[in-house]
Protein backbone atom coordinates (compact mmCIF):
# COMPACT_ATOMS: atom_id res chain seq x y z
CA UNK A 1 -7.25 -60.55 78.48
CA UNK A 2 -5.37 -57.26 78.16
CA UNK A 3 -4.63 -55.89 81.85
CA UNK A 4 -6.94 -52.59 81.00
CA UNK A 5 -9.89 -54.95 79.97
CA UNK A 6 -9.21 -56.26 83.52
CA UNK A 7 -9.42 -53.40 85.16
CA UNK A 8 -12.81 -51.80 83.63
CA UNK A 9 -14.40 -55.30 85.03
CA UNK A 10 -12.99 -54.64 88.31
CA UNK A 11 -14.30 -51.07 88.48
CA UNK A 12 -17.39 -52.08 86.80
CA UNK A 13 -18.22 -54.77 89.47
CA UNK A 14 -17.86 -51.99 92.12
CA UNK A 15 -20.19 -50.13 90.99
CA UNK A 16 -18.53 -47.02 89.61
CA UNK A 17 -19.02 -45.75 86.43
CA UNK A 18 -16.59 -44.64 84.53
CA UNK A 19 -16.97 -41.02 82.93
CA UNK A 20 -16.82 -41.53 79.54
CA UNK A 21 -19.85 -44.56 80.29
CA UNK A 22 -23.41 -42.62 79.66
CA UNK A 23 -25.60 -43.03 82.44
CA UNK A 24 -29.36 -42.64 82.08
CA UNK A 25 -30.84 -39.77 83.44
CA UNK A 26 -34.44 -40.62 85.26
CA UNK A 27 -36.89 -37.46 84.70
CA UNK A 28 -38.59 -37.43 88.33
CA UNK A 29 -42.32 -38.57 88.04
CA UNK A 30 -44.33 -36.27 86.99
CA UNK A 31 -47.64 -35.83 89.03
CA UNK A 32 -50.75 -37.43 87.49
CA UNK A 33 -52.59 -34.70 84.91
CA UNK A 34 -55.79 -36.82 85.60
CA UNK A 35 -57.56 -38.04 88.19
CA UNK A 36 -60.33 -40.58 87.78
CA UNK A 37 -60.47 -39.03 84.62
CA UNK A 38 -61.21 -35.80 85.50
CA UNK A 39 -58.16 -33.18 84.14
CA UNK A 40 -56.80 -31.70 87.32
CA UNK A 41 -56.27 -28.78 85.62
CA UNK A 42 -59.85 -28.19 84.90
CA UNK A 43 -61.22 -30.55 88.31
CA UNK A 44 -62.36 -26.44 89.74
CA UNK A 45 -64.53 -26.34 86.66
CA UNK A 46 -66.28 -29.10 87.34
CA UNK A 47 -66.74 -28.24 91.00
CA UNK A 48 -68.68 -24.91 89.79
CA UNK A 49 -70.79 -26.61 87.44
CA UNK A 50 -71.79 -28.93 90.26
CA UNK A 51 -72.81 -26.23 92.55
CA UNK A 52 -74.65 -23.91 89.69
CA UNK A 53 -76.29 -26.94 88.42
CA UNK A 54 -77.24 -27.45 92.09
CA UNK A 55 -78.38 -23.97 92.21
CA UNK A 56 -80.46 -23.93 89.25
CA UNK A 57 -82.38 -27.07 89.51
CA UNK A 58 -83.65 -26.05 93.22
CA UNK A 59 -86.55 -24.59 91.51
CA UNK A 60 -87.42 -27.34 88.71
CA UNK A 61 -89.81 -29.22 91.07
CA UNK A 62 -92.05 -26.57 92.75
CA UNK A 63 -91.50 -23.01 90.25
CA UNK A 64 -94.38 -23.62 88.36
CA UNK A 65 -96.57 -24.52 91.34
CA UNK A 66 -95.03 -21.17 92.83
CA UNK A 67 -96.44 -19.25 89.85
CA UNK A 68 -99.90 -20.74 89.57
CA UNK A 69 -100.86 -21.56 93.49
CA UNK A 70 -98.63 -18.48 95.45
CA UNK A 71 -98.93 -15.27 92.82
CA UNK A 72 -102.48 -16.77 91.22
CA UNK A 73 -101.27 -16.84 87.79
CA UNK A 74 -103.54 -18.82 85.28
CA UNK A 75 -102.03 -21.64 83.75
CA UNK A 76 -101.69 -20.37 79.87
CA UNK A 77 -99.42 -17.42 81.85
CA UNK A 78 -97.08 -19.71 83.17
CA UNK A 79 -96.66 -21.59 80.20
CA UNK A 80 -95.90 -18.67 78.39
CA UNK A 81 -93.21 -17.64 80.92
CA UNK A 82 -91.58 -21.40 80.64
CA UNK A 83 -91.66 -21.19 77.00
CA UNK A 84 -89.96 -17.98 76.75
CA UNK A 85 -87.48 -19.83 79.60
CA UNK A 86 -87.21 -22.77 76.68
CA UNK A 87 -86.44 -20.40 73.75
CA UNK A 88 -83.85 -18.28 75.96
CA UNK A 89 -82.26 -21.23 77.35
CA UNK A 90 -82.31 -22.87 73.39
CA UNK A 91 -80.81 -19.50 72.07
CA UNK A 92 -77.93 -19.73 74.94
CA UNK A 93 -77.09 -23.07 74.44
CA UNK A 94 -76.15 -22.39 70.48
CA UNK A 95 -74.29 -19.18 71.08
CA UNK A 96 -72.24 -20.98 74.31
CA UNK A 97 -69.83 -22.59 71.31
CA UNK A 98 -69.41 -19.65 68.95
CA UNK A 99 -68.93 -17.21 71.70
CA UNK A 100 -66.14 -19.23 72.77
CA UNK A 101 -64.30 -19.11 69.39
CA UNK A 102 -64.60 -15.87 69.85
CA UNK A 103 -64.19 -14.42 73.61
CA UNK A 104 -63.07 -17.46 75.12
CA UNK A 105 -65.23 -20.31 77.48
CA UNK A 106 -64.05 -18.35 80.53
CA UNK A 107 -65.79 -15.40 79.41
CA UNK A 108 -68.77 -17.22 78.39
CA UNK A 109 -68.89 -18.64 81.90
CA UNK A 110 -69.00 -15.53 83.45
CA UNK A 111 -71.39 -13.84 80.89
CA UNK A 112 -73.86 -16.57 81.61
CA UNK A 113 -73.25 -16.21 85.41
CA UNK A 114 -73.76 -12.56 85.56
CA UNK A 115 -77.18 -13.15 83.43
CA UNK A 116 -78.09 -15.60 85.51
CA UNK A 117 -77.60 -13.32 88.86
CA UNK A 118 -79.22 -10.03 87.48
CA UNK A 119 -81.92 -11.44 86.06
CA UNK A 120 -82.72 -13.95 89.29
CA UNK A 121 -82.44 -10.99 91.95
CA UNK A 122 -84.31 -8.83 89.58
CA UNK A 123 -87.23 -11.57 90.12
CA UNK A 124 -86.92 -12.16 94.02
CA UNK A 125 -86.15 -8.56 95.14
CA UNK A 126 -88.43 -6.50 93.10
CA UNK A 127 -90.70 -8.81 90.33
CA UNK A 128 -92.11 -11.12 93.47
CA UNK A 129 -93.30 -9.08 95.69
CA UNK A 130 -95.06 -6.67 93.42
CA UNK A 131 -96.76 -9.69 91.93
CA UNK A 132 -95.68 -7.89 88.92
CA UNK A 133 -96.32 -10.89 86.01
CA UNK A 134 -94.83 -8.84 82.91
CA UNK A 135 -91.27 -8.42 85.07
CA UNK A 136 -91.41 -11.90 86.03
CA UNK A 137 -92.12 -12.86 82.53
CA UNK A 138 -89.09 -10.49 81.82
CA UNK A 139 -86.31 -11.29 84.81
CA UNK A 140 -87.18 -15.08 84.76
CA UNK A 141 -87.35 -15.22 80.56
CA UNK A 142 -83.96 -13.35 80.19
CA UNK A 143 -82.70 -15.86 82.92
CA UNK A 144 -82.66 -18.58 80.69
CA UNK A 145 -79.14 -17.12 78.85
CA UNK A 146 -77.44 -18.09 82.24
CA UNK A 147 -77.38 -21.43 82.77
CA UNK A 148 -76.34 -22.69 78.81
CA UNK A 149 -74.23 -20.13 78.86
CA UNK A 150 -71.74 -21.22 82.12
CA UNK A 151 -72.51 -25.36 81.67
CA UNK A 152 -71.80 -25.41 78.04
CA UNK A 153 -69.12 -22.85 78.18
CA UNK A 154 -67.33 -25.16 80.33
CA UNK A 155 -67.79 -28.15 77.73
CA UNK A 156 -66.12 -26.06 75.16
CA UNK A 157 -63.34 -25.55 77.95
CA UNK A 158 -63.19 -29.18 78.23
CA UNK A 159 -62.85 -30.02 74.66
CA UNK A 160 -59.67 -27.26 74.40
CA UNK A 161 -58.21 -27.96 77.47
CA UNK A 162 -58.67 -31.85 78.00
CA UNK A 163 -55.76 -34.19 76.69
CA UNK A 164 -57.71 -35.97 73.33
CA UNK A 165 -56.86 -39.72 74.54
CA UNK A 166 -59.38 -38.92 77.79
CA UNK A 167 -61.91 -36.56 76.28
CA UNK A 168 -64.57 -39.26 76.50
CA UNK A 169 -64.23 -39.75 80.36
CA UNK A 170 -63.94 -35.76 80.53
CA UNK A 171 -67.23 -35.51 79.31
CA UNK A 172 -68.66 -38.00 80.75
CA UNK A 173 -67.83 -36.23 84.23
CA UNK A 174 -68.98 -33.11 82.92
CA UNK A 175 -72.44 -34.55 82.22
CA UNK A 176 -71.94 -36.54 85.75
CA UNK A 177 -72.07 -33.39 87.35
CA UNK A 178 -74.43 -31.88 85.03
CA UNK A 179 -77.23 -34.36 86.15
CA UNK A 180 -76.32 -34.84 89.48
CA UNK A 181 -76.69 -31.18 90.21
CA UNK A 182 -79.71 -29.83 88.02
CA UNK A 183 -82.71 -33.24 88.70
CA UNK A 184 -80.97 -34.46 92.17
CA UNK A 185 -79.47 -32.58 94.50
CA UNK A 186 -81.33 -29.63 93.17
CA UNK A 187 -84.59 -31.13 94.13
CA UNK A 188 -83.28 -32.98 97.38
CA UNK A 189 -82.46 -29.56 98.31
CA UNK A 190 -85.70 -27.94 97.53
CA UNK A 191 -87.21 -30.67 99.78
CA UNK A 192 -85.05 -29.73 102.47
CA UNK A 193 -85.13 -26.40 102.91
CA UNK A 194 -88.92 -25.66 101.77
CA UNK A 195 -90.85 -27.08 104.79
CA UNK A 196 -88.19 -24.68 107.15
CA UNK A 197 -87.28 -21.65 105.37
CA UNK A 198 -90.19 -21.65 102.46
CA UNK A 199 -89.85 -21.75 98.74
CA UNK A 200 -88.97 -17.87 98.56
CA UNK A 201 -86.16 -18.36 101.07
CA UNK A 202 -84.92 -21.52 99.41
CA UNK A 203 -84.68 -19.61 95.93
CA UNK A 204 -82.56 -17.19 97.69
CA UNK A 205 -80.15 -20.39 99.02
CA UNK A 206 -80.29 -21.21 94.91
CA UNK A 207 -79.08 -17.75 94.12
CA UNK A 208 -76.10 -18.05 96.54
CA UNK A 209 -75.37 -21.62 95.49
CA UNK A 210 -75.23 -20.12 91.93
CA UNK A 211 -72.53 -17.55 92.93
CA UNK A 212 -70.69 -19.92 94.93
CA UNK A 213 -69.94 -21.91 91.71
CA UNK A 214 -68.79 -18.83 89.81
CA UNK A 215 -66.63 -17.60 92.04
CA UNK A 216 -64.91 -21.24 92.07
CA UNK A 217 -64.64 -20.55 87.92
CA UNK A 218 -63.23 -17.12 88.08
CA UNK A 219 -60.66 -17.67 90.96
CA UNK A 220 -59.48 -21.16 91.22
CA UNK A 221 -59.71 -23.12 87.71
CA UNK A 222 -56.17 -21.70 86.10
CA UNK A 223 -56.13 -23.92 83.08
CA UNK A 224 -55.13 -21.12 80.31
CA UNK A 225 -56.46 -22.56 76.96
CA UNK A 226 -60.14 -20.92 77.96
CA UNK A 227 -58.89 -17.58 78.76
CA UNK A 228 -58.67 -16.69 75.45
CA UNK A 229 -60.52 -17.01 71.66
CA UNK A 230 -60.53 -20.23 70.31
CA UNK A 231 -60.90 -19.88 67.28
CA UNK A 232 -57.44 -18.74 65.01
CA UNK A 233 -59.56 -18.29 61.59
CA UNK A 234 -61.26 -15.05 59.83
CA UNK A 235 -64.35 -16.35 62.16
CA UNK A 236 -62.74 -14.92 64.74
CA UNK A 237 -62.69 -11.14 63.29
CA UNK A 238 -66.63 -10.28 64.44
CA UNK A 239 -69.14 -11.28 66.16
CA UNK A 240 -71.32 -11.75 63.52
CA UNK A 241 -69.08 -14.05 61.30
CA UNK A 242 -68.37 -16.05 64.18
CA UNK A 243 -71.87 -16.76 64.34
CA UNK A 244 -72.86 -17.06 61.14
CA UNK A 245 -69.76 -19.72 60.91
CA UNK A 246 -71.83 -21.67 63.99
CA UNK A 247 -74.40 -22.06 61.35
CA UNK A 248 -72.02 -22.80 58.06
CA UNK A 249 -69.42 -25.41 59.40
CA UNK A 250 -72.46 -27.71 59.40
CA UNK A 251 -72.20 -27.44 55.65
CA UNK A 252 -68.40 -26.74 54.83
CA UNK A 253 -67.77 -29.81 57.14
CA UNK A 254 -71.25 -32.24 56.36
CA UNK A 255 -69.97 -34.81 59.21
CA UNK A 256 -70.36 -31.89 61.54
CA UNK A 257 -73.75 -31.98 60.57
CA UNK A 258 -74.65 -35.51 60.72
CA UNK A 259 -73.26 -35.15 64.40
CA UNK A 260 -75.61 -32.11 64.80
CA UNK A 261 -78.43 -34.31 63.74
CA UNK A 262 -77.11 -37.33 65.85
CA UNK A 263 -77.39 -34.95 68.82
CA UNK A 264 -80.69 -33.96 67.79
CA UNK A 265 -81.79 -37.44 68.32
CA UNK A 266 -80.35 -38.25 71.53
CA UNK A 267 -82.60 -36.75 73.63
CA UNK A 268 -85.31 -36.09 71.58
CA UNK A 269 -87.17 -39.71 72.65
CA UNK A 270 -86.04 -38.66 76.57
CA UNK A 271 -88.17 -35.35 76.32
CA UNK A 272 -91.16 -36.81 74.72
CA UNK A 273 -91.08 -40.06 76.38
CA UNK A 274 -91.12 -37.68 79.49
CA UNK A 275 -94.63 -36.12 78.11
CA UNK A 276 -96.10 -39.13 76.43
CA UNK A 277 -95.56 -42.50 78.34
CA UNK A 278 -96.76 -41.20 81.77
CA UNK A 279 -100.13 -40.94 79.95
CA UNK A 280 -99.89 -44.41 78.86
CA UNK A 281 -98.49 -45.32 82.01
CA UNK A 282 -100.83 -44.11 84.12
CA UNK A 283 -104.05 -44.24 82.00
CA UNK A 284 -104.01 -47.06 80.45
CA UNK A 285 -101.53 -49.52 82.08
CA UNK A 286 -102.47 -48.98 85.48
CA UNK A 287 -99.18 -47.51 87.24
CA UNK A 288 -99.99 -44.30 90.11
CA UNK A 289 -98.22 -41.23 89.31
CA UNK A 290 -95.55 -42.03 92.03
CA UNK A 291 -94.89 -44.78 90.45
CA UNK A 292 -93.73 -42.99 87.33
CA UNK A 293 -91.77 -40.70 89.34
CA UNK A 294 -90.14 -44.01 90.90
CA UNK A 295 -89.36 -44.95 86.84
CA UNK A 296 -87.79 -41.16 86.33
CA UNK A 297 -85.66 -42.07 89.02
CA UNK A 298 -84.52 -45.05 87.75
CA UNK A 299 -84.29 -43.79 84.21
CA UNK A 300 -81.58 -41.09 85.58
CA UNK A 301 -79.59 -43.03 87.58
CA UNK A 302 -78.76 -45.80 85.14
CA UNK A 303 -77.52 -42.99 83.26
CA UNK A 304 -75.50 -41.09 85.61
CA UNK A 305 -74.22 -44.74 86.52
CA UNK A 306 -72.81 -45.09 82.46
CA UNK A 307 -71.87 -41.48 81.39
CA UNK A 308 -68.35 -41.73 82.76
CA UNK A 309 -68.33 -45.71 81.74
CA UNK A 310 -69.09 -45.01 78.60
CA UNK A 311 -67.06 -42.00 78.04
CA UNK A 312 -64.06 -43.98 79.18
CA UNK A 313 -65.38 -47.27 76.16
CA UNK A 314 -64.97 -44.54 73.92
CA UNK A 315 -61.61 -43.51 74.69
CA UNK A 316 -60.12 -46.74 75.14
CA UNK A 317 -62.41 -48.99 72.39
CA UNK A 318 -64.09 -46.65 69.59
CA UNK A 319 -66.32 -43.24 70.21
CA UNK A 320 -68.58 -44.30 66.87
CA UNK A 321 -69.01 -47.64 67.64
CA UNK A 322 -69.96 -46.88 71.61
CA UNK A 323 -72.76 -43.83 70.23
CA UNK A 324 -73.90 -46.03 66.96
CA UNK A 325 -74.09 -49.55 69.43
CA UNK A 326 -74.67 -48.15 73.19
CA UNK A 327 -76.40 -45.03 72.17
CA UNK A 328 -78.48 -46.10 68.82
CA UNK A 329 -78.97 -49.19 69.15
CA UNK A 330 -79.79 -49.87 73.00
CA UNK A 331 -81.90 -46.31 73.24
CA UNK A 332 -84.42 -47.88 69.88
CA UNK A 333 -84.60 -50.87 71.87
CA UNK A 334 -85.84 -49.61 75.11
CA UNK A 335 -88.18 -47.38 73.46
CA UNK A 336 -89.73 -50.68 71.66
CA UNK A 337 -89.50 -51.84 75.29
CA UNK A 338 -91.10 -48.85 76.69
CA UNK A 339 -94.52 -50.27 74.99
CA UNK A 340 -94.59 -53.64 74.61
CA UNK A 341 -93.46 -54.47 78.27
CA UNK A 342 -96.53 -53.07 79.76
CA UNK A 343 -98.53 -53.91 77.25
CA UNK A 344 -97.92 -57.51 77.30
CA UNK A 345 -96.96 -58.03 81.05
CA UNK A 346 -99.29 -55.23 82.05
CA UNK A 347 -98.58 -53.52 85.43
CA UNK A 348 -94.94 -55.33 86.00
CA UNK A 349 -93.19 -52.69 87.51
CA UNK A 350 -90.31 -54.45 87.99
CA UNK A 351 -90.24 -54.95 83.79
CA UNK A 352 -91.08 -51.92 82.90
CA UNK A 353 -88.19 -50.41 85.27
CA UNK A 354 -85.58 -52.34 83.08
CA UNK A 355 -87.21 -50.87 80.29
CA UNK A 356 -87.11 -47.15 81.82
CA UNK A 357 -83.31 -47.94 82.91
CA UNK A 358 -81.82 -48.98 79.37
CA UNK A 359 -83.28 -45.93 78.18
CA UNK A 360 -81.28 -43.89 80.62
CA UNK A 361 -78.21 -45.92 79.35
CA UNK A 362 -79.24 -45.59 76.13
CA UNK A 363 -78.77 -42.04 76.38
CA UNK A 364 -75.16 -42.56 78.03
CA UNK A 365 -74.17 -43.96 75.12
CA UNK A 366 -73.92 -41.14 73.25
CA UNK A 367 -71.47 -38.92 75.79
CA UNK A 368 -68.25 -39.90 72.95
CA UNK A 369 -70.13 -37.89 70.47
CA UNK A 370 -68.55 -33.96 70.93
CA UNK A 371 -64.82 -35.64 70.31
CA UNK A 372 -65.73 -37.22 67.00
CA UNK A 373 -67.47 -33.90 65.91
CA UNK A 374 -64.98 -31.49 66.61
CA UNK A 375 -62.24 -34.08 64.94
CA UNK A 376 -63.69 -32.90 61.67
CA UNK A 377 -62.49 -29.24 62.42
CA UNK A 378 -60.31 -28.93 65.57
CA UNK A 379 -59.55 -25.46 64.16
CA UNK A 380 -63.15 -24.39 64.89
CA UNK A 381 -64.15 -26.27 67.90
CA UNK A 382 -66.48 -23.51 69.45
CA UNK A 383 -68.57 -23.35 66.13
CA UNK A 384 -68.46 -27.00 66.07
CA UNK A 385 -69.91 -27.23 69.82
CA UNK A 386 -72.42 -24.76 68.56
CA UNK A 387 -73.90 -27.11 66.06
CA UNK A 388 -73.89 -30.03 68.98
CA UNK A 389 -75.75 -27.74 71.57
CA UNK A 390 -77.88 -26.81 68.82
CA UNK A 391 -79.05 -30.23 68.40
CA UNK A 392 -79.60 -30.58 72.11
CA UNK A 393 -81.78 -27.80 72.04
CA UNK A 394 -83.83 -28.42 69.50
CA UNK A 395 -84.33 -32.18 70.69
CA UNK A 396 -86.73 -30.12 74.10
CA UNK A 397 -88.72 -29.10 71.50
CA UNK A 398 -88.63 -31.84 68.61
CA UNK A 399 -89.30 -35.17 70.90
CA UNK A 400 -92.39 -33.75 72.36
CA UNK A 401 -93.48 -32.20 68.50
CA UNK A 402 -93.15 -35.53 67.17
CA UNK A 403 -95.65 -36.97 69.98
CA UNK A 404 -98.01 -34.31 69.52
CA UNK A 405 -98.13 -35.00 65.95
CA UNK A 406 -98.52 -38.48 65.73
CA UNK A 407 -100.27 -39.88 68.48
CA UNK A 408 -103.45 -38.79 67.38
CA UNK A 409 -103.34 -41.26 64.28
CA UNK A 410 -100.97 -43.75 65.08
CA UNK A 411 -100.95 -43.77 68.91
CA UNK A 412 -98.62 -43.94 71.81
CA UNK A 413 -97.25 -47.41 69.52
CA UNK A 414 -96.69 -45.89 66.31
CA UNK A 415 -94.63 -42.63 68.19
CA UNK A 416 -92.77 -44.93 70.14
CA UNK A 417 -91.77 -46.47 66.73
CA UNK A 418 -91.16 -42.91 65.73
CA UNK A 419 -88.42 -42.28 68.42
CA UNK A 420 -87.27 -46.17 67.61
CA UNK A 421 -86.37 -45.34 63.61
CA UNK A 422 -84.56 -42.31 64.67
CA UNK A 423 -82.12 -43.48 66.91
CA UNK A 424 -81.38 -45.89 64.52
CA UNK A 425 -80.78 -43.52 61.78
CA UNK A 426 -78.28 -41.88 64.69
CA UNK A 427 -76.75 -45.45 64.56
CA UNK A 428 -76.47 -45.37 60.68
CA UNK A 429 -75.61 -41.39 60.72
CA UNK A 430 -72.41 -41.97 63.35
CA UNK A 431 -70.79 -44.97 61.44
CA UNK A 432 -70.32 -42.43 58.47
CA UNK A 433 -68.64 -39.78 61.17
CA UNK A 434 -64.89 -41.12 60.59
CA UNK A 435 -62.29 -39.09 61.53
CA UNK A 436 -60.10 -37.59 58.71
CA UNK A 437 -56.98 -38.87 58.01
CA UNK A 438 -55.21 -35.95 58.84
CA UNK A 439 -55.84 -35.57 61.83
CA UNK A 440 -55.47 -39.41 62.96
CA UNK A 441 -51.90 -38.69 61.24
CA UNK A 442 -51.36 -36.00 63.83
CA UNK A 443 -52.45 -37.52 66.92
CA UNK A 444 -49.83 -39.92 66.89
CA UNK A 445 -47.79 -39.76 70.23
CA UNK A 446 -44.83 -41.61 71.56
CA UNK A 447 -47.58 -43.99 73.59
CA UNK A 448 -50.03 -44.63 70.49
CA UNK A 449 -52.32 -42.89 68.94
CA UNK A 450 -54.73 -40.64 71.02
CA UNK A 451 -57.75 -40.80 68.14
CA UNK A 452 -58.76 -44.88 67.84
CA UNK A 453 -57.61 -46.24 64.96
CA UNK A 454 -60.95 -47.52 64.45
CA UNK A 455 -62.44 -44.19 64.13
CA UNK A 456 -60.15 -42.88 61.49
CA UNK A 457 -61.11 -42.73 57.76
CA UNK A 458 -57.58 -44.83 56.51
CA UNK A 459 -57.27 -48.58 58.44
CA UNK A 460 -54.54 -49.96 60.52
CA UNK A 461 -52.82 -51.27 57.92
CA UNK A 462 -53.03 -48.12 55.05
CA UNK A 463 -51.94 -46.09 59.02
CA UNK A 464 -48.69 -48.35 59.18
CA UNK A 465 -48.09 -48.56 55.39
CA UNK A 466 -48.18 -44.59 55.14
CA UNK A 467 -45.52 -44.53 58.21
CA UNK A 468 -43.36 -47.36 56.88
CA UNK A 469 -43.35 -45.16 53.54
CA UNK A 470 -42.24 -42.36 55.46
CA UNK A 471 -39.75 -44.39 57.85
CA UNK A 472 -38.69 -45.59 54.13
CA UNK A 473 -38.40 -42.33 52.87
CA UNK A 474 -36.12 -41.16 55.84
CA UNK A 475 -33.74 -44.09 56.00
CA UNK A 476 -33.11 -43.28 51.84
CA UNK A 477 -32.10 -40.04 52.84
CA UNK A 478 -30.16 -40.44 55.62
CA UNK A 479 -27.81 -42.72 53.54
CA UNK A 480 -27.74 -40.45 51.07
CA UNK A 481 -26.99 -37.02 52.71
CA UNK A 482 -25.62 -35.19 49.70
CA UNK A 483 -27.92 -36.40 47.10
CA UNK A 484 -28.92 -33.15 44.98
CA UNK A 485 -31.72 -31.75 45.21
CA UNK A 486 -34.15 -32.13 42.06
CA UNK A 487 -34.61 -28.49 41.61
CA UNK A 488 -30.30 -28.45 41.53
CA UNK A 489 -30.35 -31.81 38.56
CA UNK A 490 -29.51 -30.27 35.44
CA UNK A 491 -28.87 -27.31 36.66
């Protein structure tokens, strides 16, 4: 052994390094971007939409009681001021997406905030206490922009600002908090503060709970991607073709539209089941009307107990298998269930709870949906969002429609049938929703790729192929690094 061969052992062994030896650099650990799958750098965002949902839902128990009982309103009044609420609240929920593209979700947040604070102390300071039904009507009506407007315009922030390998568990969170805050601790908090401070007072409490959660928007959630337009197309130009582009991507992009319709049908057996089985329930079967309340319960928080489960199936496993299996599949089950476990084991309320609980997760299973919509064109993700709150809209309307229609000559059977068939055509629908190749092409990162392979329109193995062509490809050239060009050949 030469003596300088010698000598690099000896220094080696001693731990020192010599300098022309490279020696790894270690990038210090960068602190986690998620936690429990929750962005940090949108985590404030949630935290408002928890305490406006909070806000808003103090009134969803007692309002319409308020109307008819307290101010002596007749019945056909007060369903004309909750319809307008519907149609408002509809309207909002479609523009939430576009106006994004175009102003930003931050914005839209604050747009739907504002609305929701004019219009609210318009109602308590002046429309109240002059009794005045055509302001009410007005202030309460108008109201119905606000809440769309800040909830959804904070699931459009998600779906810019969310890494794409966690979007399912993002969403599910955001719908965590959704529910959480608008059916429960809304109405826990109504039944607090009622019996001490009334229901005027407590709608005052909703009104500062409301503000509370905006100012946590505007001052502490930093992340940048909402503070500006989304979209980067010709969309983007006016207000009215951003709009009218909410409307059109359905149709330039036809997956976009099967999601819309997929979304349609997700809730649309929750809001008519709501109308329709109590009746059967109660009439019929034999259950009291607590005891349906006791099922609501149930219903709601089998499915706040699988949103973020789910969400997370979908980012690790496949987002159209989890809504065409999970969502599809187990909701047209338990609405088969929904009927025939009462009316074969008659007043079984522990049956009939399952029954009312794999609905609720049933439901869950369809919280992966946004991602695989907006995969069909990330470049217009606020239009895209606009078709999916569409569909959610519509569904308040369309599940109790469908149950109007039918039960008359088929029954409370033959609609729960109805609701069945459609959320297997969502299962059908969804399989079809495969993400193009394109874009599974880009997502590629250094630890796999962030859209499941499984979701993509090209396999594993046509994936790998088109890589090793291009790995291929690469290697040719680099051993051939003054090969002409074939524009150059002949020349």
């Amino acid at each position: 052994m030469k003596f300088s061969e010698k000598v690099f052992k000896v220094v080696t062994a001693l731990g020192i390094r010599p300098a022309c030896q490279e020696v790894p650099v270690v990038p210090p650990s960068p602190s986690p971007a998620i936690c429990a799958g929750i962005p940090r750098a949108l985590l404030w965002g949630y935290v408002g939409v928890l305490l406006f949902m909070i806000g808003d839902g103090v009134e969803t128990s007692y309002l319409p009681t308020y109307f008819k009982t307290d101010l002596g309103f007749a019945e056909a009044s007060v369903g004309i001021i909750f319809t307008l609420y519907g149609i408002t609240a509809a309207i909002g929920a479609f523009l939430a997406g576009g106006l994004s593209d175009l102003w930003g979700p931050r914005k839209v947040m604050m747009a739907g905030a504002a609305c929701w604070v004019v219009c609210h102390a318009l109602m308590l300071a002046v429309a109240i206490p002059a009794h005045s039904y055509p302001l009410i009507l007005l202030s309460y009506g108008m109201r119905g922009f606000g809440y769309p407007l800040f909830a959804y315009g904070f699931m459009v922030w998600i779906m810019a600002g969310a890494p794409e390998r966690q979007l399912g568990k993002a969403l599910g969170w955001f719908w965590f908090c959704f529910t959480v805050g608008y059916p429960v601790l809304g109405s826990a908090l109504v039944s607090l503060l009622k019996p001490a401070i009334g229901f005027y007072g407590t709608l005052w409490i909703s009104l500062a709970m409301i503000v509370a959660g905006a100012l946590v928007v505007l001052v502490l959630l930093r992340e940048r991607s909402g503070f500006q337009g989304l979209s980067k197309g010709s969309e983007r130009d006016s207000l009215t073709r951003t709009l009218t582009g909410c409307f059109t991507v359905m149709f330039a992009k036809p997956r976009v539209g099967m999601g819309a319709i997929v979304r349609l049908i997700n809730t649309t057996s929750q809001f008519g089941v709501w109308v329709f089985i109590p009746l059967y329930l109660v009439d019929q079967v034999g259950f009291s009307a607590q005891e349906w309340a006791a099922l609501l319960i149930v219903m709601m928080v089998s499915n706040l107990a699988c949103v973020v489960l789910f969400g997370a199936l979908g980012d690790k496993w496949s987002r159209r298998k989890t809504v065409a299996w999970l969502g599809g599949v187990v909701s047209a089950m338990a609405c088969l269930a929904l009927y025939y476990v009462p009316a074969t084991a008659g007043h079984d309320y522990l049956l009939v709870a399952i029954a009312a609980g794999a609905l609720g997760i049933g439901m869950a299973g369809y919280v992966p949906l946004p991602p695989l919509m907006t995969t069909q064109a990330p470049e217009r993700k606020g239009q895209v969002m606009s078709a999916y709150t569409l569909g959610a809209g519509a569904s308040m309307a369309f599940g109790p429609l469908i149950g109007t229609v039918f039960i008359g000559p088929l029954g409370i059977q033959g609609v729960m049938w109805i609701y069945a068939a459609l959320h297997l055509l969502s299962t059908v629908l969804v399989l079809f929703m495969k993400v193009p190749t394109a874009m599974c092409l880009e997502s590629e990162t250094e630890t796999g790729p962030s859209v499941h392979t499984g979701d993509c329109v090209v396999a594993r193995k046509g994936h790998e192929d088109h890589r090793g062509h291009e790995d291929h490809q690469a290697h040719q050239s680099q051993e051939e690094p003054d090969a002409p060009a074939m524009s150059e050949v002949g020349s």
